[in-house]
PDB file of N, CA and C in Angstrom:
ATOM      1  N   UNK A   1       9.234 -48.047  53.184  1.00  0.00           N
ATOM      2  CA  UNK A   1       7.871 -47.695  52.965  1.00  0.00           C
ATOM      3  C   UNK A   1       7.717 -46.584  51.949  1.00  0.00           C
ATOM      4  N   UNK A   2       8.778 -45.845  51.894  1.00  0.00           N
ATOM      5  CA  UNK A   2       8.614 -44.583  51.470  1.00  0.00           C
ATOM      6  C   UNK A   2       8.997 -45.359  49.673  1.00  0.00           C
ATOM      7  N   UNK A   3       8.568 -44.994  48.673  1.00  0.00           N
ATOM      8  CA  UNK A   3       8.577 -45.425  47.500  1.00  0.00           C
ATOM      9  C   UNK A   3       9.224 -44.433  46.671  1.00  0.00           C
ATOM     10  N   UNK A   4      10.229 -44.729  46.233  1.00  0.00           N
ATOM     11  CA  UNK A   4      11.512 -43.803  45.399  1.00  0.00           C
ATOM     12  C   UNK A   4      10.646 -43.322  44.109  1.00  0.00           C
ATOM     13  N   UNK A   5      10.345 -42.089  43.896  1.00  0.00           N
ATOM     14  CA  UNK A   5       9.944 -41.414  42.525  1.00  0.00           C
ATOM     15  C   UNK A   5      11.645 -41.083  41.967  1.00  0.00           C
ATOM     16  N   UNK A   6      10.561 -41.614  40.108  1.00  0.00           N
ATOM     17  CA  UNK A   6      11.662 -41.544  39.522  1.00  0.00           C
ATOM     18  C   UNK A   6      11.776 -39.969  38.914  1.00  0.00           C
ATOM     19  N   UNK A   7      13.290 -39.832  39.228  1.00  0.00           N
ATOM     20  CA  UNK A   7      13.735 -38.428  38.580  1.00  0.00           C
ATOM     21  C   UNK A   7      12.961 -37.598  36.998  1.00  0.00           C
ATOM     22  N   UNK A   8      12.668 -36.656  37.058  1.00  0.00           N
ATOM     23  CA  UNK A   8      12.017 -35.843  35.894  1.00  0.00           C
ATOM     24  C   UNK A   8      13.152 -35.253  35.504  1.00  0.00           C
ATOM     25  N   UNK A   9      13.275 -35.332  34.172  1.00  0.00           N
ATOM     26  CA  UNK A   9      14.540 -34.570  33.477  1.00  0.00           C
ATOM     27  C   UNK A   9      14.121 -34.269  31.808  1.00  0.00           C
ATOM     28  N   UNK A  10      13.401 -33.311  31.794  1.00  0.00           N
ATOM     29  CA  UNK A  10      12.850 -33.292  30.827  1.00  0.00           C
ATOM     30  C   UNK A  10      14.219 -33.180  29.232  1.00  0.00           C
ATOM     31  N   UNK A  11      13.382 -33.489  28.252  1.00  0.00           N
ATOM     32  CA  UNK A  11      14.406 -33.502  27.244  1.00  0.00           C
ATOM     33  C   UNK A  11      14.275 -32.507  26.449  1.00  0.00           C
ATOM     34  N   UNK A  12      14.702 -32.234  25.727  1.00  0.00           N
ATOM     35  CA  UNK A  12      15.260 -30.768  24.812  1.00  0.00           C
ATOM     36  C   UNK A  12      13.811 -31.116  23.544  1.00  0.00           C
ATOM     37  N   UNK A  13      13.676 -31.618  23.450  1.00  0.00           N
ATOM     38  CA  UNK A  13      12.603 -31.556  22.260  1.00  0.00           C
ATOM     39  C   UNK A  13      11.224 -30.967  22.929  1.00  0.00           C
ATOM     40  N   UNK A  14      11.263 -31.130  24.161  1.00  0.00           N
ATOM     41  CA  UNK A  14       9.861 -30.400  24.668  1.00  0.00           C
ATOM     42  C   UNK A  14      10.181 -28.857  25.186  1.00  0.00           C
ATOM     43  N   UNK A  15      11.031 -28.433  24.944  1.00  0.00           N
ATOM     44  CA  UNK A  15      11.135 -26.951  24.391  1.00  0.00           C
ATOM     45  C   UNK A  15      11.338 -26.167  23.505  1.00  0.00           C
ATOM     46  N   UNK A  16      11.631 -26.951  22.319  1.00  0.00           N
ATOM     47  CA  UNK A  16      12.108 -26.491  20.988  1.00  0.00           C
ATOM     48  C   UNK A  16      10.681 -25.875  20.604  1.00  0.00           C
ATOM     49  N   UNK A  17       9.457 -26.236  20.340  1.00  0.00           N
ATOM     50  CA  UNK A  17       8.620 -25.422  20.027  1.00  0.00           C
ATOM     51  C   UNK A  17       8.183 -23.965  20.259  1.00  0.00           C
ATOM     52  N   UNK A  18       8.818 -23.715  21.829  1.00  0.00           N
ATOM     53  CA  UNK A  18       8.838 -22.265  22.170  1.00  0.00           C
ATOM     54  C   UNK A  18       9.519 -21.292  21.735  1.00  0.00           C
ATOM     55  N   UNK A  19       9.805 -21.738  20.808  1.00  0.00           N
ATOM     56  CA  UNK A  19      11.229 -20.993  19.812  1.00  0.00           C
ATOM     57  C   UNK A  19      10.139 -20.381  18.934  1.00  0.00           C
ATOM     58  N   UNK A  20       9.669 -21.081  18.121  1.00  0.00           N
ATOM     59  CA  UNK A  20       8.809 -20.676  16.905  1.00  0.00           C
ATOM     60  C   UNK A  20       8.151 -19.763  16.549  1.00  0.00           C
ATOM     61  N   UNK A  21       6.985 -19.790  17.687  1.00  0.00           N
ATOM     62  CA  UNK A  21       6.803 -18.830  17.547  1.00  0.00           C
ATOM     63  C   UNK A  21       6.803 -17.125  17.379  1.00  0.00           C
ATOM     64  N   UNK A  22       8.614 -17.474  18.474  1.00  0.00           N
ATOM     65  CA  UNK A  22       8.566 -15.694  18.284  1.00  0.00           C
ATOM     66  C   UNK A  22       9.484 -15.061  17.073  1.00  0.00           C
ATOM     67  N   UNK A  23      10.062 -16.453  16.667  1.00  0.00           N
ATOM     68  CA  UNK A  23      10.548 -16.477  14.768  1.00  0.00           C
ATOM     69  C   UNK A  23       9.521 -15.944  13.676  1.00  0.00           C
ATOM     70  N   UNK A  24       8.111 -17.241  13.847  1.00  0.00           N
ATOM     71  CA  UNK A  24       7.486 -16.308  12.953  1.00  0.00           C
ATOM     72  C   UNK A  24       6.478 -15.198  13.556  1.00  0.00           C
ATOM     73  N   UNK A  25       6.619 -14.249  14.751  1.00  0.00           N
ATOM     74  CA  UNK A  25       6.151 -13.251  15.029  1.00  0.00           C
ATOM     75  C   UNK A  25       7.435 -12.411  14.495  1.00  0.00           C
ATOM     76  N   UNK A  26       8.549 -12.351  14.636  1.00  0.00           N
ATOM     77  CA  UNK A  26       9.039 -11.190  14.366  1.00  0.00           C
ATOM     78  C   UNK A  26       9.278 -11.214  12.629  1.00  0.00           C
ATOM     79  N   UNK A  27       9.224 -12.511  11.778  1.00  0.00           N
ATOM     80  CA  UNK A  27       9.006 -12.984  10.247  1.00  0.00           C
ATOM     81  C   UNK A  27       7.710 -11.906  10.057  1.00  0.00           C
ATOM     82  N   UNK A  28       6.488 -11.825  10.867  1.00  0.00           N
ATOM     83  CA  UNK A  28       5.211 -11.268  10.444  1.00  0.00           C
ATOM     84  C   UNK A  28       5.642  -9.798  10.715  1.00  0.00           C
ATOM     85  N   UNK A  29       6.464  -9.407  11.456  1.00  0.00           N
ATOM     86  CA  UNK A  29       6.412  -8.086  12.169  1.00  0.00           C
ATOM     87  C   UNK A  29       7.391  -7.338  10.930  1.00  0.00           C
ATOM     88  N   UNK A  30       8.209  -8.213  10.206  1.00  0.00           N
ATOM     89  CA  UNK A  30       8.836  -7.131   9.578  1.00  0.00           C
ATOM     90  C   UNK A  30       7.985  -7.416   7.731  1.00  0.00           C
ATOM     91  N   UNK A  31       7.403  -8.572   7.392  1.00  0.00           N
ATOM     92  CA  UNK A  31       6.427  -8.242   6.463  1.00  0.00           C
ATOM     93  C   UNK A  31       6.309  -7.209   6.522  1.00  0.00           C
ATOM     94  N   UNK A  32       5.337  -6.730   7.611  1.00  0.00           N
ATOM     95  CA  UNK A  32       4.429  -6.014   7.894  1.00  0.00           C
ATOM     96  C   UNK A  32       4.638  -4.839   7.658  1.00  0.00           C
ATOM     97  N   UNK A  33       6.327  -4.354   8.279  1.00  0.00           N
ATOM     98  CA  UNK A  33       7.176  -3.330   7.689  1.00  0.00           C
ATOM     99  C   UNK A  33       7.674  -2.877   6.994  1.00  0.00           C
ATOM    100  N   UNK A  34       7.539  -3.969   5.896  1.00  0.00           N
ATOM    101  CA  UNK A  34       7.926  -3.781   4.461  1.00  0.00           C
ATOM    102  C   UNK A  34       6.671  -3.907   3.323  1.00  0.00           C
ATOM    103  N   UNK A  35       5.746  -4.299   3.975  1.00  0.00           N
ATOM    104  CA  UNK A  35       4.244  -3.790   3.233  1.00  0.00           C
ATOM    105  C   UNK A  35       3.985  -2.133   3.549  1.00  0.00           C
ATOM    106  N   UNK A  36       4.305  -1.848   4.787  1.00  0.00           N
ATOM    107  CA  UNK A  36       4.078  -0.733   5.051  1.00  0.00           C
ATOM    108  C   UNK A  36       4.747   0.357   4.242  1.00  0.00           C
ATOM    109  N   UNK A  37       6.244   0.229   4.558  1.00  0.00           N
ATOM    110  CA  UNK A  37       6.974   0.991   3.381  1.00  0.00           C
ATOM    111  C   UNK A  37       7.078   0.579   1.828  1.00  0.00           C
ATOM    112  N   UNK A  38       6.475  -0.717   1.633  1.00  0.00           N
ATOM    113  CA  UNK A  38       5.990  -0.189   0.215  1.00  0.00           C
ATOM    114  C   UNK A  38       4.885   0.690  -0.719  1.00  0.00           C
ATOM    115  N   UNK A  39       4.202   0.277   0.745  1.00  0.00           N
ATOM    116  CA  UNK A  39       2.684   0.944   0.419  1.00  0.00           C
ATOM    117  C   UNK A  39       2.715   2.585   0.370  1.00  0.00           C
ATOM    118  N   UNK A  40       3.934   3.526   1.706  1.00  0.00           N
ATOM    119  CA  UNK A  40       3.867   4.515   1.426  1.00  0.00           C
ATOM    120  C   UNK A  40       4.790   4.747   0.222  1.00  0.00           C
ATOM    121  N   UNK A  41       5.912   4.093  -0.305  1.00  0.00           N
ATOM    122  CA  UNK A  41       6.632   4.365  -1.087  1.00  0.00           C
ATOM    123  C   UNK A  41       5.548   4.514  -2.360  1.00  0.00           C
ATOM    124  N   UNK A  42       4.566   3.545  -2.544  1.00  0.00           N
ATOM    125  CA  UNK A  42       4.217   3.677  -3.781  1.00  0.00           C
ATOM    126  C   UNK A  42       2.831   4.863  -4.185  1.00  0.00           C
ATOM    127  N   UNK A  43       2.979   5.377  -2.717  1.00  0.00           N
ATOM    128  CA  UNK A  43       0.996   6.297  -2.345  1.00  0.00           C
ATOM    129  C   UNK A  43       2.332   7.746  -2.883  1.00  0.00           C
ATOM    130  N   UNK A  44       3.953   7.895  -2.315  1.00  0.00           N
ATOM    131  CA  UNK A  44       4.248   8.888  -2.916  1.00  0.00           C
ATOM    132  C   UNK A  44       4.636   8.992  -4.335  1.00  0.00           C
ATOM    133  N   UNK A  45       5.212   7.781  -4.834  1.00  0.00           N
ATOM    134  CA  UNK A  45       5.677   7.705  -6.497  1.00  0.00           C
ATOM    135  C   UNK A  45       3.993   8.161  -7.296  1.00  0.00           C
ATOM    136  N   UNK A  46       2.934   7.889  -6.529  1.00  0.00           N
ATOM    137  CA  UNK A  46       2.052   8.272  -7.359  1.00  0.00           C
ATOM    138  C   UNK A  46       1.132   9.421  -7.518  1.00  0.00           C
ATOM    139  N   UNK A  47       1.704  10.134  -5.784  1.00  0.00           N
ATOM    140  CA  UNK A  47       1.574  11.861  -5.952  1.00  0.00           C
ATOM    141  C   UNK A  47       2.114  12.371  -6.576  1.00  0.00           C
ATOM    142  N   UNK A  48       3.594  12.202  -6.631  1.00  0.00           N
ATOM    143  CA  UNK A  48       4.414  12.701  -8.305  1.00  0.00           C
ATOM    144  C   UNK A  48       4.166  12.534  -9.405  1.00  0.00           C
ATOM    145  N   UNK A  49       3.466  11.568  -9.339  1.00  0.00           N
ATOM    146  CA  UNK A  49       2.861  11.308 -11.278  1.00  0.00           C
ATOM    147  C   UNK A  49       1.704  12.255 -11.559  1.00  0.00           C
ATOM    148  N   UNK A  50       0.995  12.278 -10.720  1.00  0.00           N
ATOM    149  CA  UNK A  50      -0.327  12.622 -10.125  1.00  0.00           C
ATOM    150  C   UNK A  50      -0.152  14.399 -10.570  1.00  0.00           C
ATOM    151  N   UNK A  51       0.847  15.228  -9.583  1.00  0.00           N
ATOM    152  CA  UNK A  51       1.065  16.261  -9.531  1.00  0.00           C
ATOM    153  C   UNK A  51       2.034  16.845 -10.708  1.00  0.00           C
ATOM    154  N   UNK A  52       3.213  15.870 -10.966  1.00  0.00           N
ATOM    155  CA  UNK A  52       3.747  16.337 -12.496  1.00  0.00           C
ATOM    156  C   UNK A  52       2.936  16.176 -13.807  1.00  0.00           C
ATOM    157  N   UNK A  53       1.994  15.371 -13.987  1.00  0.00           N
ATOM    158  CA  UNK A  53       0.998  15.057 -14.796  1.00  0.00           C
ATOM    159  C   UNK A  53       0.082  16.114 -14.755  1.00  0.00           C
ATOM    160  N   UNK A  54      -0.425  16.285 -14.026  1.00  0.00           N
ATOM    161  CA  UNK A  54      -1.674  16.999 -13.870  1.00  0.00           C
ATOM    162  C   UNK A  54      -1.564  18.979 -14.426  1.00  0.00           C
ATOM    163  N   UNK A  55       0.233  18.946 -13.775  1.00  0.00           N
ATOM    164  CA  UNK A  55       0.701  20.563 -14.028  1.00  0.00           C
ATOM    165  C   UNK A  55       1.110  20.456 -15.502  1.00  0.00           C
ATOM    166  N   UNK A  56       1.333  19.214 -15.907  1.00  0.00           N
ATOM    167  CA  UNK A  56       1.614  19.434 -17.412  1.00  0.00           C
ATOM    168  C   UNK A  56       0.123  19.529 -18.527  1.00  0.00           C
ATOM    169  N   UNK A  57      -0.727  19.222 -18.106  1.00  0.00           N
ATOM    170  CA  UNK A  57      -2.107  19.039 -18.570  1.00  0.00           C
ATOM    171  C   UNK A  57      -2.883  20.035 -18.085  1.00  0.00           C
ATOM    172  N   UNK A  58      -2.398  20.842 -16.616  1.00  0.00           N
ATOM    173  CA  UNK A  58      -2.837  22.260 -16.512  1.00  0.00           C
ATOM    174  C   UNK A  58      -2.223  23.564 -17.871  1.00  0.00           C
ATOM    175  N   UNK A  59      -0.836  23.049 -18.222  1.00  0.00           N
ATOM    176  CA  UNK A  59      -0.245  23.687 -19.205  1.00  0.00           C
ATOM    177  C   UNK A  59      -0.958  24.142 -20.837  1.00  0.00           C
ATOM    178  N   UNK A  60      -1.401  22.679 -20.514  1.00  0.00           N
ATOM    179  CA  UNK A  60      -1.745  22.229 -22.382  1.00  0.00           C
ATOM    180  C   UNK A  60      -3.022  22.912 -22.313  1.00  0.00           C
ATOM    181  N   UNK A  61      -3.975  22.700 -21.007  1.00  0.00           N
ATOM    182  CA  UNK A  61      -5.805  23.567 -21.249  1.00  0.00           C
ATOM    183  C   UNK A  61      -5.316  25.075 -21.258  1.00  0.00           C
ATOM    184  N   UNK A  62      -4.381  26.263 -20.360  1.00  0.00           N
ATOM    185  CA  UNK A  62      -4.084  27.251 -20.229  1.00  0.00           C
ATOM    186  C   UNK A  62      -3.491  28.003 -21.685  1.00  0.00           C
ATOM    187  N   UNK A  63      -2.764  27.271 -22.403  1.00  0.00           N
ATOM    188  CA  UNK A  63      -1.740  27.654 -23.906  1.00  0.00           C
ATOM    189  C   UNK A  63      -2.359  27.126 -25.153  1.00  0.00           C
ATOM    190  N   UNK A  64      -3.445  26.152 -25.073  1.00  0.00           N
ATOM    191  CA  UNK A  64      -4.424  25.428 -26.306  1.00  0.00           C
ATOM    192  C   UNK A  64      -5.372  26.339 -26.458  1.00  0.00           C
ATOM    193  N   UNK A  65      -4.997  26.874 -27.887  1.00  0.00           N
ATOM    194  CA  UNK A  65      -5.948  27.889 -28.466  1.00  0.00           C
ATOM    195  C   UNK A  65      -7.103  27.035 -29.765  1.00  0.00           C
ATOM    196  N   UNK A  66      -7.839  27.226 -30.198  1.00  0.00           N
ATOM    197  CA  UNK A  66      -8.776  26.400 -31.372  1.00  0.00           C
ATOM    198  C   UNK A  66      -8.105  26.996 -32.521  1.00  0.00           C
ATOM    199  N   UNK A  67      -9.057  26.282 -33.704  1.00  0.00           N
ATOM    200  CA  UNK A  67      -8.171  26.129 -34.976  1.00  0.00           C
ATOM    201  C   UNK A  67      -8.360  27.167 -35.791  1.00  0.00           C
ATOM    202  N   UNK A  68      -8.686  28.354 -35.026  1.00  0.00           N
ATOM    203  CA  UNK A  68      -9.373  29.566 -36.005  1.00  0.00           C
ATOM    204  C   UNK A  68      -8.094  30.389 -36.100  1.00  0.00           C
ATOM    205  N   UNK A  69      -7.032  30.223 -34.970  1.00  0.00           N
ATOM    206  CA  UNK A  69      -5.902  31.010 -34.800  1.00  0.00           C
ATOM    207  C   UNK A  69      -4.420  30.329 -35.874  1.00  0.00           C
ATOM    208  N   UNK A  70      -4.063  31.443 -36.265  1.00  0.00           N
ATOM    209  CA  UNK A  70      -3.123  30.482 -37.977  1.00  0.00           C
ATOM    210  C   UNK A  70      -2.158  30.282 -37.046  1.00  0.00           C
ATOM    211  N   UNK A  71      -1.357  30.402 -35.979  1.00  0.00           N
ATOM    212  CA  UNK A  71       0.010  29.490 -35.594  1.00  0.00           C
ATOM    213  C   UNK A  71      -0.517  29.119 -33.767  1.00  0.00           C
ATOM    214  N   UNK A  72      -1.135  27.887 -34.276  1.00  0.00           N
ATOM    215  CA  UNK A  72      -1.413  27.459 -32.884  1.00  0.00           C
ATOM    216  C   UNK A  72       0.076  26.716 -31.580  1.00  0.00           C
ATOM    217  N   UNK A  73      -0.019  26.855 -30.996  1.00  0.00           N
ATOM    218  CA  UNK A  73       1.410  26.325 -30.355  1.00  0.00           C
ATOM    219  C   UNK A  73       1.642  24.961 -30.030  1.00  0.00           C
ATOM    220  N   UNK A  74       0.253  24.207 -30.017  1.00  0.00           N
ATOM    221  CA  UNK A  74      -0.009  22.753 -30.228  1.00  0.00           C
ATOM    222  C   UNK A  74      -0.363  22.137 -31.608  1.00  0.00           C
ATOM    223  N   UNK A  75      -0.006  20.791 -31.395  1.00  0.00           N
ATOM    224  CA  UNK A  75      -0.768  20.606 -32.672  1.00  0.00           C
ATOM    225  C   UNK A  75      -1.939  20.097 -32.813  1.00  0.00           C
ATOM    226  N   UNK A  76      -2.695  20.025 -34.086  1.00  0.00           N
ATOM    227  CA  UNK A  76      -4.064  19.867 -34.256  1.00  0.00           C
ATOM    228  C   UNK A  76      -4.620  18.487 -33.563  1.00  0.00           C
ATOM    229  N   UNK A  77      -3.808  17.388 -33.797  1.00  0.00           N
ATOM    230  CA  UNK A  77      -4.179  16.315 -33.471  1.00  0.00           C
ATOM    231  C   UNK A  77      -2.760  15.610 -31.989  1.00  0.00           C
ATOM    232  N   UNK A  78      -3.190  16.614 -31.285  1.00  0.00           N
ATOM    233  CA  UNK A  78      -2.403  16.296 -30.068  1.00  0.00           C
ATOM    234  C   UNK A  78      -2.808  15.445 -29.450  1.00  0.00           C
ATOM    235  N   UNK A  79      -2.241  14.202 -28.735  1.00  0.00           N
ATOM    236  CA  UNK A  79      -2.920  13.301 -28.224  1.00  0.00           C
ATOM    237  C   UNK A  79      -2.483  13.617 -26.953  1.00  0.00           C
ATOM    238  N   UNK A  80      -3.877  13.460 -26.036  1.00  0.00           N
ATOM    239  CA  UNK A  80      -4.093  14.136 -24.273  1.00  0.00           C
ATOM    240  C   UNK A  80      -3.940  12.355 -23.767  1.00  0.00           C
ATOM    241  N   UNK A  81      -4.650  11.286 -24.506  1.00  0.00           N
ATOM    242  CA  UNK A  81      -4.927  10.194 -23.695  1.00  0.00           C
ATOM    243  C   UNK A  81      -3.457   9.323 -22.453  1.00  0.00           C
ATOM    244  N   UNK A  82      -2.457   9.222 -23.308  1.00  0.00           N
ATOM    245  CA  UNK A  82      -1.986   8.899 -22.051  1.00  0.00           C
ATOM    246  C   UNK A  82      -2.093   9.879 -20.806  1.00  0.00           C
ATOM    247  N   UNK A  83      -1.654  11.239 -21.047  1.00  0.00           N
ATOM    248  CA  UNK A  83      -1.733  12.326 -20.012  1.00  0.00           C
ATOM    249  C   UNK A  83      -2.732  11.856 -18.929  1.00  0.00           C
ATOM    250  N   UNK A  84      -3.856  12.061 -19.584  1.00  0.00           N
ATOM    251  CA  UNK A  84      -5.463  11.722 -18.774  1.00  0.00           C
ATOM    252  C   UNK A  84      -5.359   9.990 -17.716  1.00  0.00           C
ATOM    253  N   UNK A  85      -4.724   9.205 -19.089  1.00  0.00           N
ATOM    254  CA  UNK A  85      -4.764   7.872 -18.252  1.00  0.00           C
ATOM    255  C   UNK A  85      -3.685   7.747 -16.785  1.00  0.00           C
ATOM    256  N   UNK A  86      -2.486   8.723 -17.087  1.00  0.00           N
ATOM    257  CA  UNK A  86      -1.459   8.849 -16.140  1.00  0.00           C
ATOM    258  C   UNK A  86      -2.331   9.524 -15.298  1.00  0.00           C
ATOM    259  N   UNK A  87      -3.231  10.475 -15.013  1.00  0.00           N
ATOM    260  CA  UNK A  87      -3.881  11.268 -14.315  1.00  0.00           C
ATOM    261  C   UNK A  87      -4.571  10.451 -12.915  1.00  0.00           C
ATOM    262  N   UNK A  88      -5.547   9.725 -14.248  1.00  0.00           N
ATOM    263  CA  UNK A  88      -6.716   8.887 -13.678  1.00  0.00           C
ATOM    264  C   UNK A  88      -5.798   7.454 -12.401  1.00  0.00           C
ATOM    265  N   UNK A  89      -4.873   6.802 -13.483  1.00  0.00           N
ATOM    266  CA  UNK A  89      -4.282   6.256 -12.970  1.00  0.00           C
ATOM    267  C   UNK A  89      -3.515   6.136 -11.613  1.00  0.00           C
ATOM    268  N   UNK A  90      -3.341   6.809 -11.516  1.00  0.00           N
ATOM    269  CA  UNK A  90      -2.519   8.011 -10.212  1.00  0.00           C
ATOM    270  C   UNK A  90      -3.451   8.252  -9.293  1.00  0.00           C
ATOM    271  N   UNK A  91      -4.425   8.622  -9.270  1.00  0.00           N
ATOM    272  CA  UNK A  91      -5.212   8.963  -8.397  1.00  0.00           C
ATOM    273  C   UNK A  91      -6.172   7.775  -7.862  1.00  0.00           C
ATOM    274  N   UNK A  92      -6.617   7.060  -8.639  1.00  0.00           N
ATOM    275  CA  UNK A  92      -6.652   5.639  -7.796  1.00  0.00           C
ATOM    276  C   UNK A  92      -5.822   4.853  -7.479  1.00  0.00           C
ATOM    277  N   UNK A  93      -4.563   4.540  -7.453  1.00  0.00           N
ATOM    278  CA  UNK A  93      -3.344   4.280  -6.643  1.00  0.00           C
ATOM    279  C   UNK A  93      -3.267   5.220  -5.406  1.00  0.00           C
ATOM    280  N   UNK A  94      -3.696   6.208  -5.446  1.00  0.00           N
ATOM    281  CA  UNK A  94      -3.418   7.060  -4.401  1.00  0.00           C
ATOM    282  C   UNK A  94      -4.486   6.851  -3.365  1.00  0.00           C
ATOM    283  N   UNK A  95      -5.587   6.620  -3.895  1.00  0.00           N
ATOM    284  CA  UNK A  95      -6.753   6.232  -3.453  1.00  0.00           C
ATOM    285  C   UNK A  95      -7.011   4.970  -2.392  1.00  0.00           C
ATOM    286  N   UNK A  96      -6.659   3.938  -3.424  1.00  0.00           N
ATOM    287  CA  UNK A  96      -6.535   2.785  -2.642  1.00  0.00           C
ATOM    288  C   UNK A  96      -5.420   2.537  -1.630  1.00  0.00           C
ATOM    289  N   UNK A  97      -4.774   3.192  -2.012  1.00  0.00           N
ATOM    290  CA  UNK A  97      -3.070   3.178  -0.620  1.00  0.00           C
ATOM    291  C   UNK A  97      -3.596   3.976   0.630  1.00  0.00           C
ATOM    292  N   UNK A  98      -4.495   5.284  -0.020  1.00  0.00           N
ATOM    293  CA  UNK A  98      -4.396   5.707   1.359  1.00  0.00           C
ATOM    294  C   UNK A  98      -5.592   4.830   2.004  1.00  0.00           C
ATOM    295  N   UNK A  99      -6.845   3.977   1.529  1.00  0.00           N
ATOM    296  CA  UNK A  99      -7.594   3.352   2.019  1.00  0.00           C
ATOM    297  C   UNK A  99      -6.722   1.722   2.681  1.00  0.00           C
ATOM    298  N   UNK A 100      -5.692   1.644   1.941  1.00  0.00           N
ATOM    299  CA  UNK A 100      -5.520   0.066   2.895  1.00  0.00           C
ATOM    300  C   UNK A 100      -4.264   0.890   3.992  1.00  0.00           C
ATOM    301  N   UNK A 101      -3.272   2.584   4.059  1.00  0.00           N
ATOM    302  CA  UNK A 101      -3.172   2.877   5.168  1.00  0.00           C
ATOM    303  C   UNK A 101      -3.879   2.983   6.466  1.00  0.00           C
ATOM    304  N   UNK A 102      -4.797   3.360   6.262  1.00  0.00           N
ATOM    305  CA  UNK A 102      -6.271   4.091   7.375  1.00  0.00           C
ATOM    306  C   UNK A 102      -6.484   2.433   8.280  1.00  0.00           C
ATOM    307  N   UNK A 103      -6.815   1.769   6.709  1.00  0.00           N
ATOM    308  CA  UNK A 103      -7.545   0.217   7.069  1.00  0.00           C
ATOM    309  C   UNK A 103      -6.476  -0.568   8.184  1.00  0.00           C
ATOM    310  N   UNK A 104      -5.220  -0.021   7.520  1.00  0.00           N
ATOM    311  CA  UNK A 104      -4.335  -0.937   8.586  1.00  0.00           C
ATOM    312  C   UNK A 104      -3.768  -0.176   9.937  1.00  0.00           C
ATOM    313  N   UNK A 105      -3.877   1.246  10.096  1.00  0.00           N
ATOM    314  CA  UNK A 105      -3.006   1.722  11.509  1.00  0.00           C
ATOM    315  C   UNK A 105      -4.111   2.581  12.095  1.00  0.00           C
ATOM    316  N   UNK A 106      -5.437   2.353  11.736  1.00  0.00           N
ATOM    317  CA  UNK A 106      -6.698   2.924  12.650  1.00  0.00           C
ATOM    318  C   UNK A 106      -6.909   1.954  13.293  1.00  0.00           C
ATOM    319  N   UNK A 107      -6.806   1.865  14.330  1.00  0.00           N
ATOM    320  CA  UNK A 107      -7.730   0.247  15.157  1.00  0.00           C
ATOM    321  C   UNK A 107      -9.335   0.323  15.167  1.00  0.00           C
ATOM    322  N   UNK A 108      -9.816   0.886  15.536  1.00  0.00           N
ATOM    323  CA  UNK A 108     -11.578   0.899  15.259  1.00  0.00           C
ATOM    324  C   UNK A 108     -12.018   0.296  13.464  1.00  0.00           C
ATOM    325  N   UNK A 109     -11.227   1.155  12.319  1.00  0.00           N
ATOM    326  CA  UNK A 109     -11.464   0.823  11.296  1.00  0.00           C
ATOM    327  C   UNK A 109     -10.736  -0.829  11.047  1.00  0.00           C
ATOM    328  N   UNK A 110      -9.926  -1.395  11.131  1.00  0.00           N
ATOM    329  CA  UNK A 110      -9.075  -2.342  11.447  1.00  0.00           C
ATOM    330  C   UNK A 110     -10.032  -3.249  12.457  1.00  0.00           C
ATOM    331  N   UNK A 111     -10.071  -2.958  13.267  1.00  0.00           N
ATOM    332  CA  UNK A 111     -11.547  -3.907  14.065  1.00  0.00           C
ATOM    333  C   UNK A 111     -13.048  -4.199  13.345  1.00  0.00           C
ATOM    334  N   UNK A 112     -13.051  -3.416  12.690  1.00  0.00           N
ATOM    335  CA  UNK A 112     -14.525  -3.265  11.920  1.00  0.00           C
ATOM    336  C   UNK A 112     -14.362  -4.472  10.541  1.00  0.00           C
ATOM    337  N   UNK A 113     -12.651  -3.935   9.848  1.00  0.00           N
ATOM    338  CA  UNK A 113     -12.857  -5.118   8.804  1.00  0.00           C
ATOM    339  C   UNK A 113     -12.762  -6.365   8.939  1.00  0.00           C
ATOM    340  N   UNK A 114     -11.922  -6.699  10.869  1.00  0.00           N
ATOM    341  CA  UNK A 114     -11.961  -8.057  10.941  1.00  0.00           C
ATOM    342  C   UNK A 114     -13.697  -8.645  12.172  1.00  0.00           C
ATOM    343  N   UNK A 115     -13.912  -7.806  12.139  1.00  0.00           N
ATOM    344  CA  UNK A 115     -15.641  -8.233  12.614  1.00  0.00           C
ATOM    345  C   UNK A 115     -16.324  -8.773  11.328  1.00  0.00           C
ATOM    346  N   UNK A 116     -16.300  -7.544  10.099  1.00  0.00           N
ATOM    347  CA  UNK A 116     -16.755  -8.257   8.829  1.00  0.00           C
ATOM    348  C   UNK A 116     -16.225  -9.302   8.107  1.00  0.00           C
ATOM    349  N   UNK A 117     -14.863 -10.126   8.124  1.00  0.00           N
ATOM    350  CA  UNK A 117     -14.448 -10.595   7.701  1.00  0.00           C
ATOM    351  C   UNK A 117     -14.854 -11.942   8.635  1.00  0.00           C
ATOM    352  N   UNK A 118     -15.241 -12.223   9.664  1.00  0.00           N
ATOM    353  CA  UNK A 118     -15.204 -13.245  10.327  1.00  0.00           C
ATOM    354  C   UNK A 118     -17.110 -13.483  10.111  1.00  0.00           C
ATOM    355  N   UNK A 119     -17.574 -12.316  10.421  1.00  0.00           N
ATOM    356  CA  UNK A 119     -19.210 -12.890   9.862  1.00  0.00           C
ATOM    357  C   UNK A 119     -19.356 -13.284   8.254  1.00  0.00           C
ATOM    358  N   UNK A 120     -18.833 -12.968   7.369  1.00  0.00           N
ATOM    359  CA  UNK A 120     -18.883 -13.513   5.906  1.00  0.00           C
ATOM    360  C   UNK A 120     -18.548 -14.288   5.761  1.00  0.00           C
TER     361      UNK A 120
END
């Protein structure tokens, strides 16, 4: 009377998927760690530009006399523009690094851009 159920033996392909995911979680986790340390690597390469630039261009306004003086220590047609562009340059690199730091290891700010990102 009693009716023989047949044995369950599941096969190996219906667990292989549980693998995956924590492959590409720990694939995302070290991105993540290497966005991170690039991002500070590159917020400091550009305080050094930033700060050696800036003390060398503090130099040139402090020792730049006008053309009324007969042995000026610069010359007449000194060019400041890269200086200025290394300046400028630098400081929005610095700018935007420290804005996508904040953006990424504040959670409130980090919650806020993915609230806006999902209503747009």
């Amino acid at each position: 009377m009693a009716a023989e159920k047949p044995e369950f033996t599941p096969e190996i392909s219906d667990f292989e998927g549980h693998e995956e995911p924590r492959r590409s979680f720990g694939t995302a986790r070290i991105a993540e760690s290497v966005r991170l340390g690039l991002t500070i690597f590159t917020l400091l390469m550009a305080m050094s530009i930033v700060g050696t630039t800036a003390d060398s261009l503090a130099v040139y306004n402090k020792t730049h006399v006008s053309d009324d003086f007969l042995l000026p220590l610069w010359p007449v047609q000194f060019n400041l523009g890269p200086t200025i562009a290394l300046v400028t340059g630098g400081s929005i690199i610095i700018l935007s690094n420290t804005m996508s730091l904040i953006g990424s290891k504040v959670p409130a700010v980090r919650l806020e851009i993915l609230i806006r990102q999902c209503i747009d």
